[in-house]
Protein backbone atom coordinates (compact mmCIF):
# COMPACT_ATOMS: atom_id res chain seq x y z
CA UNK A 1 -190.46 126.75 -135.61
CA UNK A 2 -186.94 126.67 -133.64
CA UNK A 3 -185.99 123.92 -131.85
CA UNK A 4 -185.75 124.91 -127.77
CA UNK A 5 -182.46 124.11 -126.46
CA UNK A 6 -181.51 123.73 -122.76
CA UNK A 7 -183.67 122.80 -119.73
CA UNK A 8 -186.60 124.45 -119.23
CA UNK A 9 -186.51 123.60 -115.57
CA UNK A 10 -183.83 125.61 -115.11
CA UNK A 11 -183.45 127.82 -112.16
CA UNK A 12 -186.35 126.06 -110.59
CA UNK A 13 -185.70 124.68 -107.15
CA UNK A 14 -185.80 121.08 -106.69
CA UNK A 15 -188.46 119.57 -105.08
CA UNK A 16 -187.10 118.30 -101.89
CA UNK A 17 -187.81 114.84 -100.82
CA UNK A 18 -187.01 113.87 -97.59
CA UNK A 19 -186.00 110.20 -97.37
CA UNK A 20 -186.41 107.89 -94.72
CA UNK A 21 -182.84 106.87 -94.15
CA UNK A 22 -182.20 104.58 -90.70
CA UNK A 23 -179.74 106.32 -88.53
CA UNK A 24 -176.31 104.48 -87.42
CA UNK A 25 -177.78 103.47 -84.07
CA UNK A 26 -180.98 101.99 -85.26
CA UNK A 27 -179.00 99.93 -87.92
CA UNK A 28 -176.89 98.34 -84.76
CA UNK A 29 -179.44 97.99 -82.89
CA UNK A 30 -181.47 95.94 -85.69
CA UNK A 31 -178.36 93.79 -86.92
CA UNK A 32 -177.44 93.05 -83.15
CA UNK A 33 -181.03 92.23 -82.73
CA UNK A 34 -181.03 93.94 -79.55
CA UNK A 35 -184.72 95.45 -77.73
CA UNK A 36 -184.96 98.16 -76.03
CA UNK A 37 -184.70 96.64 -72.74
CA UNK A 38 -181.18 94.95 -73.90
CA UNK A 39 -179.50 97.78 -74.86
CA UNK A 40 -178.05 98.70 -71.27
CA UNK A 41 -176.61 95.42 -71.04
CA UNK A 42 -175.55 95.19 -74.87
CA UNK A 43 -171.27 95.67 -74.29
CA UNK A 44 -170.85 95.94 -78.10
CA UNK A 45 -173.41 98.91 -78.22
CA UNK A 46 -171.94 100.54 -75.38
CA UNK A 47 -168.41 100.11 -77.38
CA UNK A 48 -169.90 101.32 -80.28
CA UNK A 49 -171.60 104.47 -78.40
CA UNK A 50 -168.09 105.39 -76.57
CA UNK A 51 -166.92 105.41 -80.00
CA UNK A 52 -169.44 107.32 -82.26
CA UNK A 53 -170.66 109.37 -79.25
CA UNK A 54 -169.89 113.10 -80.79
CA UNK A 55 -170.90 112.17 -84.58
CA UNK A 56 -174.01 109.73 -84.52
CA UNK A 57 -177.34 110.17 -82.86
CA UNK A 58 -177.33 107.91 -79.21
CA UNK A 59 -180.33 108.16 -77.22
CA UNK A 60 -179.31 110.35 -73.76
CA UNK A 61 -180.54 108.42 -71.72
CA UNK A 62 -178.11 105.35 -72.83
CA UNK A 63 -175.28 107.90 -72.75
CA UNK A 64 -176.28 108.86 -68.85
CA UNK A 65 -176.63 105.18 -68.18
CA UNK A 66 -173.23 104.42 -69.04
CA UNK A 67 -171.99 107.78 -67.94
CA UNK A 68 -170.81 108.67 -71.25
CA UNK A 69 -169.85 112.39 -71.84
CA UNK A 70 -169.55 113.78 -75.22
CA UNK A 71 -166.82 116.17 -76.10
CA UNK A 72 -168.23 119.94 -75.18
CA UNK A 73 -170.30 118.18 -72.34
């Protein structure tokens, strides 16, 4: 008998896996070891949010807090 050649998974999709990846603002918020009732007063998060505010996730309610607008709002 032949030898196969090639991948017999070809043309199969991929399973997809989601992973579990910690956003930008959760990995602040853990190495600045800041709670949830610190992060109003946190200056370096709010720098960091005035920053980053129209390409990473920042809770809305931060952003109203500090009366930070994103770009198309």
């Amino acid at each position: 008998m032949a030898k196969r050649r090639g991948n017999p998974n070809w043309g199969k999709p991929e399973p997809y896996i989601l992973s579990t990846s910690i956003c930008s603002f959760d990995s602040l918020v853990k190495m600045l070891k800041l709670t949830p009732d610190q992060y109003e007063s946190s200056e370096e998060l709010k720098r960091w949010s005035e920053r980053n505010k129209d390409s990473k996730y920042i809770p809305q309610e931060l952003l109203q807090v500090w009366n930070i607008l994103p770009k198309n709002g």
